[in-house]
C-alpha atoms as a PDB file:
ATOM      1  CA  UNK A   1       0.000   0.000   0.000  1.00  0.00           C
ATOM      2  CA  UNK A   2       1.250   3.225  -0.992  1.00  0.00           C
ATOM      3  CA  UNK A   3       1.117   6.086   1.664  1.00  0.00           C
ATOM      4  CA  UNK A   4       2.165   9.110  -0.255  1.00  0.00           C
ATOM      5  CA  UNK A   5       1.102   9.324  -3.331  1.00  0.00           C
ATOM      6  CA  UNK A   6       2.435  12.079  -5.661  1.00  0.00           C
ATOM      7  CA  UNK A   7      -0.675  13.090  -8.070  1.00  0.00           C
ATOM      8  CA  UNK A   8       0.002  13.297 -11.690  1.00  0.00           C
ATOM      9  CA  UNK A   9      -0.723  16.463 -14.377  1.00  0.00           C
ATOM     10  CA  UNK A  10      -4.203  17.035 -14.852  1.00  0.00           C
ATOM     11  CA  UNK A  11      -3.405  17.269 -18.565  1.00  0.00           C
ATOM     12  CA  UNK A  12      -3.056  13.356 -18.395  1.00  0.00           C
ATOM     13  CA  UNK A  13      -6.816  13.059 -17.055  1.00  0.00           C
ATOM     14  CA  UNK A  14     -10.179  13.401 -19.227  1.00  0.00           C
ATOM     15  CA  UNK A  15     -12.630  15.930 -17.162  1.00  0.00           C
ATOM     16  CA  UNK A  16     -16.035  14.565 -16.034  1.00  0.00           C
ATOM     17  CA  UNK A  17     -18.510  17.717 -17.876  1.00  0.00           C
ATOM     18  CA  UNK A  18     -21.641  17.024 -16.503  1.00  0.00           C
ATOM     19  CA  UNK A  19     -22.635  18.777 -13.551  1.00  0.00           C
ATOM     20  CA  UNK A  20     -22.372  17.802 -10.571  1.00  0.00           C
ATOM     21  CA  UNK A  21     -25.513  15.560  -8.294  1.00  0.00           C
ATOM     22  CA  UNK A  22     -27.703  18.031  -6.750  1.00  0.00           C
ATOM     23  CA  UNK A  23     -26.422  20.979  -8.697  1.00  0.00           C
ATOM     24  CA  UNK A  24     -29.034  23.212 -10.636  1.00  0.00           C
ATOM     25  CA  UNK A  25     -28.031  26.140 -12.984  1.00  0.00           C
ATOM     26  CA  UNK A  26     -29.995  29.282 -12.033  1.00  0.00           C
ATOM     27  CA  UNK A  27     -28.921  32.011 -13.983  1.00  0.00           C
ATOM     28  CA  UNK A  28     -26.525  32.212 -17.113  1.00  0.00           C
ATOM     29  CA  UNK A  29     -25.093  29.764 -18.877  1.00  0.00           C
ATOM     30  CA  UNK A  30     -22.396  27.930 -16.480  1.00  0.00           C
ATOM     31  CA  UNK A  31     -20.358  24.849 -17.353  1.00  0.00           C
ATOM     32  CA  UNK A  32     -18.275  22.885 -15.083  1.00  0.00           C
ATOM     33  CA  UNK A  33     -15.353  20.671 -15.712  1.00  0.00           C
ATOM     34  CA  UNK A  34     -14.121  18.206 -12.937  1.00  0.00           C
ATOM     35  CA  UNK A  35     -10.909  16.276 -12.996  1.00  0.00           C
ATOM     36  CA  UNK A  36     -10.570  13.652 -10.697  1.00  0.00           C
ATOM     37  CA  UNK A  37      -7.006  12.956  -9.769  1.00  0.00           C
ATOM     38  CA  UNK A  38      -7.247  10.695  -6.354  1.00  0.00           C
ATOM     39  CA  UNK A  39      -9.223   8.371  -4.550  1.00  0.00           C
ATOM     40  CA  UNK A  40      -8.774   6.854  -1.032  1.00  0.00           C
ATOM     41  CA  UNK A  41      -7.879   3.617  -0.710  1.00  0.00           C
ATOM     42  CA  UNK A  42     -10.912   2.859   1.315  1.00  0.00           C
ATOM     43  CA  UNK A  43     -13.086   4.842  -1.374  1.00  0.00           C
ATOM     44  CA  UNK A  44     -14.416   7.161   1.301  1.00  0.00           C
ATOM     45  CA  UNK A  45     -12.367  10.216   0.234  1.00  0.00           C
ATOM     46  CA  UNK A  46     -11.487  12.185  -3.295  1.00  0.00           C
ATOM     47  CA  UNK A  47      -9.684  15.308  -4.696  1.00  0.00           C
ATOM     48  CA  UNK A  48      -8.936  16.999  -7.717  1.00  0.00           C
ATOM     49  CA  UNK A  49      -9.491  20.152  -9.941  1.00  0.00           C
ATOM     50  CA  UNK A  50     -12.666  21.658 -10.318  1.00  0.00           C
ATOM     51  CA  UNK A  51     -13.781  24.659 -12.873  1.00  0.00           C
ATOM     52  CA  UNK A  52     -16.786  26.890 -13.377  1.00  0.00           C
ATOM     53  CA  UNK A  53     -17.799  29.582 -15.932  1.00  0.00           C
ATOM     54  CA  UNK A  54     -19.640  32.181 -15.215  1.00  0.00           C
ATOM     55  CA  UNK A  55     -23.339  31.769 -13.849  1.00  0.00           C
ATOM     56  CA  UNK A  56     -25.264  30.563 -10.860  1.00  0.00           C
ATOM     57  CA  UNK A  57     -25.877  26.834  -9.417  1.00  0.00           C
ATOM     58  CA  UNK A  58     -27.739  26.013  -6.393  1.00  0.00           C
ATOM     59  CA  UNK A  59     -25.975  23.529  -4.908  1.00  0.00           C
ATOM     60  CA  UNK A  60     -27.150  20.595  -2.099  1.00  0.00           C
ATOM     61  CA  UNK A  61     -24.068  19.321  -0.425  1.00  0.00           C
ATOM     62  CA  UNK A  62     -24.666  15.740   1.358  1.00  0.00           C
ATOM     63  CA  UNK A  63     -21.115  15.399   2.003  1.00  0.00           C
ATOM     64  CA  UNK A  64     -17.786  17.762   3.754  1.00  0.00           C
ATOM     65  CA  UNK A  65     -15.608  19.085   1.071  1.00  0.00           C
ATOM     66  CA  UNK A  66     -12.411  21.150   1.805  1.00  0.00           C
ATOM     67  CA  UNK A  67     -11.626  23.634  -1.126  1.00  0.00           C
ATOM     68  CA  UNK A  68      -8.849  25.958  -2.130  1.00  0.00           C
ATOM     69  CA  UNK A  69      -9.461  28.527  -4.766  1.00  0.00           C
ATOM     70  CA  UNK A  70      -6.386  28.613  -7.482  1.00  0.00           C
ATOM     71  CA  UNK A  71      -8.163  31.311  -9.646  1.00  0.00           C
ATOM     72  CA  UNK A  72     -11.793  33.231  -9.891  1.00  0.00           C
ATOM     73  CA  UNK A  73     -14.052  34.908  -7.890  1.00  0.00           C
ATOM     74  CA  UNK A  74     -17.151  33.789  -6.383  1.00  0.00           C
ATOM     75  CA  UNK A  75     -19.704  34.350  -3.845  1.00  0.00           C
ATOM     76  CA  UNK A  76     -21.255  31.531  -1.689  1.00  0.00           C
ATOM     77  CA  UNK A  77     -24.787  32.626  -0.344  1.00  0.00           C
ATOM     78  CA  UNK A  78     -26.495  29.316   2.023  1.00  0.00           C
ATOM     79  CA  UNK A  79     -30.093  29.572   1.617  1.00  0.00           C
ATOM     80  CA  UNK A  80     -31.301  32.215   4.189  1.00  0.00           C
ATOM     81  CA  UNK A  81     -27.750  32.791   5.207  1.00  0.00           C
ATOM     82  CA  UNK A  82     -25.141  35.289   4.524  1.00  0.00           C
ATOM     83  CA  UNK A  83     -22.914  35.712   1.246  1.00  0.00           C
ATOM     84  CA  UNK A  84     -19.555  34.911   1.237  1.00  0.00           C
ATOM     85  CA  UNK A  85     -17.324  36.267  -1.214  1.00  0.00           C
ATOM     86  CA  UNK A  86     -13.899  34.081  -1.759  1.00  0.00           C
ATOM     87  CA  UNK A  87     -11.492  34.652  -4.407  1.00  0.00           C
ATOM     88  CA  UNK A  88      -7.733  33.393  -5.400  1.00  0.00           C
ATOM     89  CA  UNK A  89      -5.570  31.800  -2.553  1.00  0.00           C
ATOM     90  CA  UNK A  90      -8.661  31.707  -0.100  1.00  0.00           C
ATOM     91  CA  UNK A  91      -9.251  28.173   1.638  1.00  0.00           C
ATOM     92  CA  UNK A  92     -12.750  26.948   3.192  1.00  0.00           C
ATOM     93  CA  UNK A  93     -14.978  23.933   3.975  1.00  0.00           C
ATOM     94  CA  UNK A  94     -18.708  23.060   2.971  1.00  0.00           C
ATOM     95  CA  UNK A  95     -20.318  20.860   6.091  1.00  0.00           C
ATOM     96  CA  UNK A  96     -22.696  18.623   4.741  1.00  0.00           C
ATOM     97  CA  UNK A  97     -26.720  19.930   4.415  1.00  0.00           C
ATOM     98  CA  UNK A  98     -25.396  22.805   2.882  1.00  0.00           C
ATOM     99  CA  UNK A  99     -27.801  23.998   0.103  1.00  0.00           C
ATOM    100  CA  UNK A 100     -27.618  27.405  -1.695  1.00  0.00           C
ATOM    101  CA  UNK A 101     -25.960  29.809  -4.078  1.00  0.00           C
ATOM    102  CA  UNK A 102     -22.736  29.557  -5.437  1.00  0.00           C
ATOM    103  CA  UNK A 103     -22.132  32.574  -7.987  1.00  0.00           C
ATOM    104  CA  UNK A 104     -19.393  31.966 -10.206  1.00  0.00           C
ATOM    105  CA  UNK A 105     -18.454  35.431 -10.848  1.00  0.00           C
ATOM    106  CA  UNK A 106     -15.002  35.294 -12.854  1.00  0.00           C
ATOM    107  CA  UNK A 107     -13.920  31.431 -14.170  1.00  0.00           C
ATOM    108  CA  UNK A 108     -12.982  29.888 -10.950  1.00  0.00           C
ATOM    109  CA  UNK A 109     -10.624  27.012 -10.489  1.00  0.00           C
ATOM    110  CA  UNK A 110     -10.437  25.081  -7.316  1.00  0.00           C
ATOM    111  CA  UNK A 111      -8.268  22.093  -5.757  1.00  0.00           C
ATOM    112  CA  UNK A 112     -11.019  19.893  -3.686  1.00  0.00           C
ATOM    113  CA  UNK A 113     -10.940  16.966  -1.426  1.00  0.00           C
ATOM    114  CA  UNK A 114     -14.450  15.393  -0.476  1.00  0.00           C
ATOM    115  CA  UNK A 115     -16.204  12.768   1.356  1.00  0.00           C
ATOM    116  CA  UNK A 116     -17.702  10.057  -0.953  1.00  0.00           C
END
């Protein structure tokens, strides 16, 4: 069993295009790309690259997910919550039963690791 992995280029791996489960577009025209470049041994856990145009989701999160934004701007609003505005170099966490807006507001690129 390997216990430090080095990850490979993302220019090696074919992006998943389809949006993500339990995320709606609900304004503009947004796209996502996600490239996948680790799972857990156990399965439980993954990371990668993810990327958004422009637009708005709402998103339903049923699982944690730690993100750190390489590029783009965005604000996070939970439903009935405040907005959060993030941008390049900022870190944060989604808990699960998080549902509202993410607002892609400039391209955004972001290096994840999730619960499966």
């Amino acid at each position: 069993m390997n216990y430090v992995e080095k990850l490979g280029d993302i220019a090696a791996i074919e992006p998943v295009t389809t949006d993500l489960k339990g995320w709606v577009v609900v304004e503009g025209m947004p796209s996502m790309k996600t490239w996948v470049q680790h799972k857990s041994n156990d399965g439980g856990m993954v990371s990668g690259y993810w990327e958004a145009t422009p637009g708005t989701y709402h998103a339903t999160y049923t699982e944690y997910e730690f993100v750190h934004i390489i590029e783009g701007k965005l604000t996070i609003t939970p439903d009935g919550g405040a907005s959060v505005f993030l941008g390049s170099g900022d870190a944060f966490v989604v808990e699960p039963g998080f549902k509202g807006l993410w607002k892609i507001e400039e391209t955004i690129r972001k290096h994840f690791c999730s619960k499966v």
